[in-house]
C-alpha atoms as a PDB file:
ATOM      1  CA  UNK A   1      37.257 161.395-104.399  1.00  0.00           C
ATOM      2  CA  UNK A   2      33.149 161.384-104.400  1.00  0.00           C
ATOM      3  CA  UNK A   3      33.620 157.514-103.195  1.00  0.00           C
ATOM      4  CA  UNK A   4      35.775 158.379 -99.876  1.00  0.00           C
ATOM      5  CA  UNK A   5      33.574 161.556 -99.229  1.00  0.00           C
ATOM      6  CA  UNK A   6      30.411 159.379 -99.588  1.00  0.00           C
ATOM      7  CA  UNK A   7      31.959 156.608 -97.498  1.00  0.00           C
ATOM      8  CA  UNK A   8      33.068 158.752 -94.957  1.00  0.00           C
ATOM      9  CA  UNK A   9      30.298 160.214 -94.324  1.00  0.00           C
ATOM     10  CA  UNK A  10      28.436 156.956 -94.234  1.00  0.00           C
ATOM     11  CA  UNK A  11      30.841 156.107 -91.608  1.00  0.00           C
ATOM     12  CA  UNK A  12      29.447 159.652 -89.470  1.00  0.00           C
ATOM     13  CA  UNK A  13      26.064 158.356 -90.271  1.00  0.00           C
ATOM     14  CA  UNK A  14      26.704 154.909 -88.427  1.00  0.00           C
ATOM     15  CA  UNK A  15      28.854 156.524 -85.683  1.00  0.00           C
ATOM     16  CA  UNK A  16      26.009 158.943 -84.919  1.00  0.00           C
ATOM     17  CA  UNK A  17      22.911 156.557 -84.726  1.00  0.00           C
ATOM     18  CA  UNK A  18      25.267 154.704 -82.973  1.00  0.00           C
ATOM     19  CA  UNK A  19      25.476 157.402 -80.249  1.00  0.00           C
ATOM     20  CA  UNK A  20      21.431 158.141 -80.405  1.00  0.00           C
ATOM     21  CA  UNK A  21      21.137 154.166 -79.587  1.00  0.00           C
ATOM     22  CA  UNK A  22      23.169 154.314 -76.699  1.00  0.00           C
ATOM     23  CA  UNK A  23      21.428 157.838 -75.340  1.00  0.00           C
ATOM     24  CA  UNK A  24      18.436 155.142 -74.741  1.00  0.00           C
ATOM     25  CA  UNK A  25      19.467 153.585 -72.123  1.00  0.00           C
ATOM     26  CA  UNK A  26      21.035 156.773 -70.292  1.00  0.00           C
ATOM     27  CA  UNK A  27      17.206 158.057 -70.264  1.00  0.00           C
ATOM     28  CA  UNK A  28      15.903 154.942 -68.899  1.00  0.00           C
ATOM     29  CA  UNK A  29      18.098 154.941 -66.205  1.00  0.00           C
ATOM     30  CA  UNK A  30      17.492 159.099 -66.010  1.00  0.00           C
ATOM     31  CA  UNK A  31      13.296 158.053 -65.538  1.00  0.00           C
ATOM     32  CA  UNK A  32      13.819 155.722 -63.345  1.00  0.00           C
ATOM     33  CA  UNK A  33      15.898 157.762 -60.433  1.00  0.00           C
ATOM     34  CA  UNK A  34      13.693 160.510 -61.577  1.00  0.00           C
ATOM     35  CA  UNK A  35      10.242 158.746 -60.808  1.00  0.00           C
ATOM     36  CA  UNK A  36      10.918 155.752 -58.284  1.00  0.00           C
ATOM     37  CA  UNK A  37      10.528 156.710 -54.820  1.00  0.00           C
ATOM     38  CA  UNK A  38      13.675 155.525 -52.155  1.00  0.00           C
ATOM     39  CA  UNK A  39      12.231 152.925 -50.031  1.00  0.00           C
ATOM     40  CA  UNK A  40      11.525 153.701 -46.562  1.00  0.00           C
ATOM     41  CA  UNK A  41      14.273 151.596 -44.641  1.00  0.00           C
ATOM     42  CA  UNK A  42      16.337 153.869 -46.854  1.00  0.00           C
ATOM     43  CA  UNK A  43      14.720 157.364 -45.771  1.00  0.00           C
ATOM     44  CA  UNK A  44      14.488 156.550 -42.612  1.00  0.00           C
ATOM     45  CA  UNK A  45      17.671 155.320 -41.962  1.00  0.00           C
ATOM     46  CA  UNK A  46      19.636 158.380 -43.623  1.00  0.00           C
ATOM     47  CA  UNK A  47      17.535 160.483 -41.207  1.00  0.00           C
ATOM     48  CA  UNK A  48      19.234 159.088 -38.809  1.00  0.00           C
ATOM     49  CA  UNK A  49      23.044 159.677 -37.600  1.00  0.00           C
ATOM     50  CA  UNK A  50      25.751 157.409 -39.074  1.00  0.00           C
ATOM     51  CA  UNK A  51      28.134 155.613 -36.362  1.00  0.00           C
ATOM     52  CA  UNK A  52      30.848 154.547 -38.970  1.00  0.00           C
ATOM     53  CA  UNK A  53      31.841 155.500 -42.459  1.00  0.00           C
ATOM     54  CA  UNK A  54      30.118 153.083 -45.435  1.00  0.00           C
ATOM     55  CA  UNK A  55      33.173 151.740 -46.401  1.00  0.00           C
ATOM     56  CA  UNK A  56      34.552 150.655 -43.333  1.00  0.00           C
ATOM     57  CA  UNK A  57      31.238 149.301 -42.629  1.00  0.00           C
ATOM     58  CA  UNK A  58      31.978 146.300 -45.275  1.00  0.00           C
ATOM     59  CA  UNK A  59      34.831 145.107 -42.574  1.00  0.00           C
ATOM     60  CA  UNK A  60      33.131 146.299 -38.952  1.00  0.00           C
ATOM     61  CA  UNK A  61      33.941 142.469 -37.949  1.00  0.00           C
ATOM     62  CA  UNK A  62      35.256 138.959 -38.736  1.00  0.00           C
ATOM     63  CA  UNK A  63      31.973 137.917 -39.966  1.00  0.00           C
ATOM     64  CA  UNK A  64      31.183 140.771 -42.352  1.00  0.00           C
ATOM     65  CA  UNK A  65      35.053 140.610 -43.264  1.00  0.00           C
ATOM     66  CA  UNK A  66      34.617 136.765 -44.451  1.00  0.00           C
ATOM     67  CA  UNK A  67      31.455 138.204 -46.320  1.00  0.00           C
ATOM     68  CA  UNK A  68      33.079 140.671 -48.233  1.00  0.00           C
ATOM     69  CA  UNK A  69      35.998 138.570 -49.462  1.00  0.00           C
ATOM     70  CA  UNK A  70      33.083 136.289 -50.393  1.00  0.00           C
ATOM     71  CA  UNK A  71      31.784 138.841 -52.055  1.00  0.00           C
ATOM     72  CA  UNK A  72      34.556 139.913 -53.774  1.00  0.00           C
ATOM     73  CA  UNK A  73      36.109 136.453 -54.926  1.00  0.00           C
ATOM     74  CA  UNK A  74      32.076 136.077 -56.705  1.00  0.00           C
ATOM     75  CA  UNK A  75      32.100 139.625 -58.428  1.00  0.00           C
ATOM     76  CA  UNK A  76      35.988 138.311 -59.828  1.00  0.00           C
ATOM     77  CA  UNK A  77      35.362 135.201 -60.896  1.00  0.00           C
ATOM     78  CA  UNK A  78      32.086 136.313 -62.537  1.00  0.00           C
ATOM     79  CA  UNK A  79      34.009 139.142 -64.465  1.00  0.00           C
ATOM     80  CA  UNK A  80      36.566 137.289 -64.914  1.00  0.00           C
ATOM     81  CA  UNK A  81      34.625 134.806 -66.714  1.00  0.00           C
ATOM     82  CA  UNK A  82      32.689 136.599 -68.684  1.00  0.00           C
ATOM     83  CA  UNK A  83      35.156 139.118 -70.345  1.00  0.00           C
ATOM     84  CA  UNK A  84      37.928 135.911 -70.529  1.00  0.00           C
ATOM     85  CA  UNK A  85      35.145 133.916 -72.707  1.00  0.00           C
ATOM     86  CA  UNK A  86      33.389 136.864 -74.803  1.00  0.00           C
ATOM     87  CA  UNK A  87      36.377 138.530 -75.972  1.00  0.00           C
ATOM     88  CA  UNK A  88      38.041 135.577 -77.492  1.00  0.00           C
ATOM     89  CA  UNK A  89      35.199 133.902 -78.377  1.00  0.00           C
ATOM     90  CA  UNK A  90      35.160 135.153 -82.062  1.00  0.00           C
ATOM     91  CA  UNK A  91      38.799 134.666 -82.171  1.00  0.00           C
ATOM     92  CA  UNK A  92      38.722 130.944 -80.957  1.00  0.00           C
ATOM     93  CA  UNK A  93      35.682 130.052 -83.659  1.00  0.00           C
ATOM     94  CA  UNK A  94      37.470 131.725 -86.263  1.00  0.00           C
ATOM     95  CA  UNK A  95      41.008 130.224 -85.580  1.00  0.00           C
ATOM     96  CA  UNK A  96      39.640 126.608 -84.719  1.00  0.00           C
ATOM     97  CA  UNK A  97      37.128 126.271 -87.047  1.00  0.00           C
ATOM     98  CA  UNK A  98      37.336 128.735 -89.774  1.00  0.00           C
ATOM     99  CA  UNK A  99      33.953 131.009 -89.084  1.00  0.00           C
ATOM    100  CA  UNK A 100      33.889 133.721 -91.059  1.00  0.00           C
ATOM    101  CA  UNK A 101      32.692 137.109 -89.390  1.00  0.00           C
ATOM    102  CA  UNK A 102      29.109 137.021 -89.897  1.00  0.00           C
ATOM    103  CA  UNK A 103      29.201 133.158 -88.714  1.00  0.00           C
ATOM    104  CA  UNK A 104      30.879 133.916 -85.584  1.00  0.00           C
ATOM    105  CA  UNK A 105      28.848 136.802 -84.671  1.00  0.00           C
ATOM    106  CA  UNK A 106      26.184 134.861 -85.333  1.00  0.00           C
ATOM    107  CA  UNK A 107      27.206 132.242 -82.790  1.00  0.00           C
ATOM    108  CA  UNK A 108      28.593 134.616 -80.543  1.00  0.00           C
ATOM    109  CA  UNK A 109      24.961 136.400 -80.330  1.00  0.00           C
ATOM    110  CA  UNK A 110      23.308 132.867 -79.813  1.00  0.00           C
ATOM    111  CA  UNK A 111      25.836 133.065 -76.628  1.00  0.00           C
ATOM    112  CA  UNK A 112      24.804 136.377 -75.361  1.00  0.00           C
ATOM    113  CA  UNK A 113      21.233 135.458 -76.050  1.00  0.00           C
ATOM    114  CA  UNK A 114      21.990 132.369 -73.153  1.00  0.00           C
ATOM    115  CA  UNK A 115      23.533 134.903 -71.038  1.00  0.00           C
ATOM    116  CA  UNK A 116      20.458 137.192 -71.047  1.00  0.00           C
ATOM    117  CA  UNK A 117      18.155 134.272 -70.365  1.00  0.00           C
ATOM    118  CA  UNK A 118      19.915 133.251 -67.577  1.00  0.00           C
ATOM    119  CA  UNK A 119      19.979 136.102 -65.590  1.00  0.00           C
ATOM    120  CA  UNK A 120      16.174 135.659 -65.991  1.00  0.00           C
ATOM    121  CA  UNK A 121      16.454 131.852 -64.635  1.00  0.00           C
ATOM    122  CA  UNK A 122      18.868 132.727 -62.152  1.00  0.00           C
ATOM    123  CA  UNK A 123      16.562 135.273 -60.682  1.00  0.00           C
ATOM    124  CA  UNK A 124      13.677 132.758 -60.746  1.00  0.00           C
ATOM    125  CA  UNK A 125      15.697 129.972 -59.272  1.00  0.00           C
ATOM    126  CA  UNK A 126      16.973 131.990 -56.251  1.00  0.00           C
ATOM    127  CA  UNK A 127      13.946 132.983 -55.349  1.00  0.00           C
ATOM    128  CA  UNK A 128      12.681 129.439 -54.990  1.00  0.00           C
ATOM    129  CA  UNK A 129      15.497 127.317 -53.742  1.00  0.00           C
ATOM    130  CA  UNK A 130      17.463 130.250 -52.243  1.00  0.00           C
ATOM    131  CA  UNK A 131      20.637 132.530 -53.309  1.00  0.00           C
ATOM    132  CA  UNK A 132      23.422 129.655 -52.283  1.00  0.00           C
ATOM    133  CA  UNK A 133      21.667 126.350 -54.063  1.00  0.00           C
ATOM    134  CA  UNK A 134      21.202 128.680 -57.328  1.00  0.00           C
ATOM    135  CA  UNK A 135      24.925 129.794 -56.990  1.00  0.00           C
ATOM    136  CA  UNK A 136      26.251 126.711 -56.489  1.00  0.00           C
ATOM    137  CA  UNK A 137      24.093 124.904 -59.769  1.00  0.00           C
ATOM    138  CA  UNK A 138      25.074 127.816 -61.614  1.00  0.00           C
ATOM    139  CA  UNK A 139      28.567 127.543 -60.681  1.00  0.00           C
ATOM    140  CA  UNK A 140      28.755 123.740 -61.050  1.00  0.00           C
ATOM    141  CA  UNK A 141      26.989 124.266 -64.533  1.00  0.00           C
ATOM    142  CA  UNK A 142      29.604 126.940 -65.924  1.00  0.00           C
ATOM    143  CA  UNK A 143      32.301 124.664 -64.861  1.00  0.00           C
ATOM    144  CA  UNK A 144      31.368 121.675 -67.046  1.00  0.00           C
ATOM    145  CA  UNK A 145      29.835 123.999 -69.504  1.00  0.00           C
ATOM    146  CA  UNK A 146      33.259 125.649 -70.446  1.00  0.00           C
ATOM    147  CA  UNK A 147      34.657 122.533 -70.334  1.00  0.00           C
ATOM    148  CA  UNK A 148      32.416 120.520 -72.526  1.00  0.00           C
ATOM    149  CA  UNK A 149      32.179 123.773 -74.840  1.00  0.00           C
ATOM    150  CA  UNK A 150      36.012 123.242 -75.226  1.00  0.00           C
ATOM    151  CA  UNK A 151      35.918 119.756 -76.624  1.00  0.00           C
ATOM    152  CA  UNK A 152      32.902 120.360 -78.986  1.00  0.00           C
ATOM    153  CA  UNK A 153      33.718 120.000 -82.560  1.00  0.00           C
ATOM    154  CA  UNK A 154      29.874 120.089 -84.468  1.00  0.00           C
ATOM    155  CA  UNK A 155      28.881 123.554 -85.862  1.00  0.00           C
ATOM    156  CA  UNK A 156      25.060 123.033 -84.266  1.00  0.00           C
ATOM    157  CA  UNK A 157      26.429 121.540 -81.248  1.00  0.00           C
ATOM    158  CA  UNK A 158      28.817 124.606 -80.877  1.00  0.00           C
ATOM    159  CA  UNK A 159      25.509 126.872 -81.222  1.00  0.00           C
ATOM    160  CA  UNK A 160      23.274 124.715 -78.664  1.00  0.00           C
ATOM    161  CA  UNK A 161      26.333 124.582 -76.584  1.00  0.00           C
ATOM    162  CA  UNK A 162      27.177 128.138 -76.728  1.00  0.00           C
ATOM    163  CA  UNK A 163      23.655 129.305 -75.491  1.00  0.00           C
ATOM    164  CA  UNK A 164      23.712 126.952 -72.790  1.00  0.00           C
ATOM    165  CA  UNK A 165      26.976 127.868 -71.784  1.00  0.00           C
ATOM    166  CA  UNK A 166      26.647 131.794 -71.795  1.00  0.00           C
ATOM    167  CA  UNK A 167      22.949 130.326 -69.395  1.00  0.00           C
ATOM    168  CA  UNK A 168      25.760 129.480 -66.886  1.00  0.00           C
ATOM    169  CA  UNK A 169      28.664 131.577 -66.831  1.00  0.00           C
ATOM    170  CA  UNK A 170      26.889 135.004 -66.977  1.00  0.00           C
ATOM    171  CA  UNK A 171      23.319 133.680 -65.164  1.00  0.00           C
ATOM    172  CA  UNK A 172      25.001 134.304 -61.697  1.00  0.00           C
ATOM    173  CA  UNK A 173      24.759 137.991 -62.704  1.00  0.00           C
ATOM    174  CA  UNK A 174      21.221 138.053 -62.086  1.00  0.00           C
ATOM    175  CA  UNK A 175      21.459 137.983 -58.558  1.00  0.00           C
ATOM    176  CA  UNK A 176      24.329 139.559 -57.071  1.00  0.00           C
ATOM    177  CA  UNK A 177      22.408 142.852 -57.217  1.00  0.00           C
ATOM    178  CA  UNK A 178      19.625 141.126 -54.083  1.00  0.00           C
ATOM    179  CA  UNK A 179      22.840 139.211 -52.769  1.00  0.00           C
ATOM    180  CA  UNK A 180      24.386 142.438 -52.073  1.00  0.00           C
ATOM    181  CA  UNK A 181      21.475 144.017 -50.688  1.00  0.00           C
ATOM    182  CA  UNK A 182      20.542 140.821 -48.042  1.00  0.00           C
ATOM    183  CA  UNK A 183      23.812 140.509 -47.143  1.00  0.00           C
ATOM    184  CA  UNK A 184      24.878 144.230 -45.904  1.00  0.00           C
ATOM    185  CA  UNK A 185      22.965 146.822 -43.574  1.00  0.00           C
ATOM    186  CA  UNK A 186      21.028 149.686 -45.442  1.00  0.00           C
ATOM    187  CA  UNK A 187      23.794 152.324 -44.497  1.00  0.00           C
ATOM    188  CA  UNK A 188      26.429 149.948 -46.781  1.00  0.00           C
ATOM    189  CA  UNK A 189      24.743 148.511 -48.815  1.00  0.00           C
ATOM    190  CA  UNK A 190      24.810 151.371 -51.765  1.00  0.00           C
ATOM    191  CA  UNK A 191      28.944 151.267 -50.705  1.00  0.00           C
ATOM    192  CA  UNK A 192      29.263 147.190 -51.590  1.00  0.00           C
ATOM    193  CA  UNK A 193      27.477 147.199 -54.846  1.00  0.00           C
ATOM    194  CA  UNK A 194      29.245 149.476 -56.017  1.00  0.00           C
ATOM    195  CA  UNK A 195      32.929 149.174 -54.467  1.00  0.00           C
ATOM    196  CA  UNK A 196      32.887 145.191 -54.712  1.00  0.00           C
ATOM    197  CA  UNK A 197      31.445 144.501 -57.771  1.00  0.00           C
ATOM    198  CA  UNK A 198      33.731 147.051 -59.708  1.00  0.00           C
ATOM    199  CA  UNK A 199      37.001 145.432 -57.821  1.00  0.00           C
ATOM    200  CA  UNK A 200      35.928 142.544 -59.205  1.00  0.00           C
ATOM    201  CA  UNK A 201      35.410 144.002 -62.495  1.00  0.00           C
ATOM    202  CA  UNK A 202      38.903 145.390 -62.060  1.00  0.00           C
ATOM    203  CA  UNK A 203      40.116 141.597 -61.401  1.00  0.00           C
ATOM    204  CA  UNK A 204      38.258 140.102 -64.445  1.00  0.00           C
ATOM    205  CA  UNK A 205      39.775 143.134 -66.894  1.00  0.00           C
ATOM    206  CA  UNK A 206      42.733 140.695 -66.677  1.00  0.00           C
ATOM    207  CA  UNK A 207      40.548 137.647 -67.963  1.00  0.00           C
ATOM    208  CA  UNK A 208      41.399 138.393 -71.500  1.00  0.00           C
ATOM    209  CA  UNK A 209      45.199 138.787 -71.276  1.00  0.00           C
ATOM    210  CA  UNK A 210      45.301 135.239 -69.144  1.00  0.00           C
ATOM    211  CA  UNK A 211      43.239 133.678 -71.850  1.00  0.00           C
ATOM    212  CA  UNK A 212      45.612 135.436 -74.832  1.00  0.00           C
ATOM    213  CA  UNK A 213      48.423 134.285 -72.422  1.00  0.00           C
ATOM    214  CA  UNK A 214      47.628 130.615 -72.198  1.00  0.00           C
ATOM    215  CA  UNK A 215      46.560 130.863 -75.923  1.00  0.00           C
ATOM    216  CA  UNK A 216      50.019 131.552 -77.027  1.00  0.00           C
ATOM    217  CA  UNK A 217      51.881 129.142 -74.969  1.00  0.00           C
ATOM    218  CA  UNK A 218      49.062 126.136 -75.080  1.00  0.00           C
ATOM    219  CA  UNK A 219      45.729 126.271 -77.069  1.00  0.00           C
ATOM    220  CA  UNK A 220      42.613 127.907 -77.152  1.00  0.00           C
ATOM    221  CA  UNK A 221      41.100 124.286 -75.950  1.00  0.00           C
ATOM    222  CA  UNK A 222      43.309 124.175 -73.615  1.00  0.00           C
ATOM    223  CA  UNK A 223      43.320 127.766 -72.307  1.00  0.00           C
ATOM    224  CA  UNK A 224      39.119 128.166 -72.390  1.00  0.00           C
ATOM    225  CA  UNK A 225      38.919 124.602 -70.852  1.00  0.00           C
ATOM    226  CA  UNK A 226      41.510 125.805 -67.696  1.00  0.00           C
ATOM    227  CA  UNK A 227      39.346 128.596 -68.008  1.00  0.00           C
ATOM    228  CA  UNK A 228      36.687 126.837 -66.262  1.00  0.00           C
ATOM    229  CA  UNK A 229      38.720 125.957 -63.129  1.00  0.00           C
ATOM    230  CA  UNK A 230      38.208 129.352 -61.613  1.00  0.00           C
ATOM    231  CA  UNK A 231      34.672 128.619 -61.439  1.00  0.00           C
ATOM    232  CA  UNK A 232      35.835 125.766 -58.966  1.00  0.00           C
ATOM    233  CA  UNK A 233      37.307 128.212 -56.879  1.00  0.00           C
ATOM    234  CA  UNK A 234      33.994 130.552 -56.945  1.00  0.00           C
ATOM    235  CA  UNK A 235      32.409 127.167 -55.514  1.00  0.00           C
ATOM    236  CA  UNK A 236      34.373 126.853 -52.565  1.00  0.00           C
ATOM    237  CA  UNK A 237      34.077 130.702 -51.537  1.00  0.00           C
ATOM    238  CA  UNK A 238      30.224 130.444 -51.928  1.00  0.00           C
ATOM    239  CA  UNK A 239      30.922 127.239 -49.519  1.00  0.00           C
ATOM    240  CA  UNK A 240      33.201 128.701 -46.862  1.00  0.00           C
ATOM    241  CA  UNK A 241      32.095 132.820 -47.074  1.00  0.00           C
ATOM    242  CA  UNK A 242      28.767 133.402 -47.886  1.00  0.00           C
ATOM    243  CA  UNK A 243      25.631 132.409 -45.731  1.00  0.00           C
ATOM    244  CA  UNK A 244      21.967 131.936 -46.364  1.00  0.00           C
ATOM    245  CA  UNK A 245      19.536 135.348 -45.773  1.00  0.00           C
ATOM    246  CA  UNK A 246      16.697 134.503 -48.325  1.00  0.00           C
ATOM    247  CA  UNK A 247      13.603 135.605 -46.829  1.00  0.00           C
ATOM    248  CA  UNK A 248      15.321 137.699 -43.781  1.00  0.00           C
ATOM    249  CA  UNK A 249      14.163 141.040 -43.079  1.00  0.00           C
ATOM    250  CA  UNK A 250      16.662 143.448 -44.651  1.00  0.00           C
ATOM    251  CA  UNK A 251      18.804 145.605 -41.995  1.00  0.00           C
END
């Protein structure tokens, strides 16, 4: 009786550091609308009277229309992506090669590690060569990373391979946010980053029941390497929809 009491409330314990961890980020966010200043484009453009509603805004014309499904195919296929490798990834390294828990959260992390690093590059990269080159090597790079990750067999190789990977298919991340904000007048812009991005989240929620899909009727090699086909289609919508505005004067 003392043992489930004790373990119980070593559970609340957990649960409520747990919570205090993820306050921190809440206050972050809390001192940084609190204490950064709206830039003055913004100001002085919500002084001013609006001539159409934000959301309509994102399809005034062909050309912003064509931007927008750009737009929204990116934010997809990067959602898509990401949830349709993460949440199986523990699942495909125990089932394939036998990882135990702490081993495949261990190569897991290594993965999200490469993620975080390359929104860092990403950000770098566009910033040098432009928003379209960096979307297209990123895009080309999570393509034959997910492949190649698929066919790797070598516990080190699966680690190296993992981080490099995760570089790739979540590195893109890193610049939607100054995409976004080049690519759509001041009045929208707030309307776009949040309205496309979180369709596309909606689109990529399905990423894991695909992947489980293909899973049952295939493999996991064969449903994580197919997996990287939809970054093929992310490469011709960067191609066809979305143009060039690094280093043009925000609207």
């Amino acid at each position: 009786m003392r043992g489930a009491a004790h373990a119980g409330a070593a559970a609340v314990d957990r649960l409520a550091r747990l919570f205090i961890v993820g306050l921190i980020p809440g206050i972050i966010a809390f001192a940084v609308r609190w204490y950064v200043g709206e830039p003055k484009i913004f100001t002085d453009r919500v002084a001013q009277p609006r001539s159409m509603a934000p959301l309509r805004m994102l399809v005034k014309d062909t050309a912003t229309t064509k931007v927008s499904l750009g737009m929204f195919i990116l934010c997809s296929v990067q959602n898509f992506g990401y949830y349709g490798v993460m949440i199986w990834l523990p699942s495909y390294l125990s089932t394939r090669f036998g990882f135990g828990l702490t081993q495949s959260a261990l190569w897991t992390a290594v993965t999200i590690c490469g993620m975080a690093f390359g929104i860092w590059v990403f950000g770098m990269f566009a910033d040098k060569v432009g928003r379209r080159p960096a979307l297209l090597t990123f895009q080309a790079g999570a393509f034959v990373m997910v492949l190649i990750y698929s066919q790797l067999t070598d516990a080190t190789a699966l680690l190296i391979g993992g981080a490099i990977m995760g570089m790739f298919v979540n590195g893109m991340l890193g610049g939607y946010g100054a995409l976004l904000s080049e690519l759509y007048p001041t009045e929208a812009r707030a309307t776009a980053e949040n309205v496309l991005f979180n369709l596309g989240r909606g689109v990529g929620g399905f990423g894991p029941v695909v992947v489980g899909a293909l899973v049952s009727t295939y493999s996991f090699t064969i449903a994580i390497a197919l997996l990287a086909t939809i970054y093929l289609i992310d490469i011709v919508a960067t191609l066809a929809l979305i143009p060039e505005r690094k280093g043009q004067p925000l609207e």
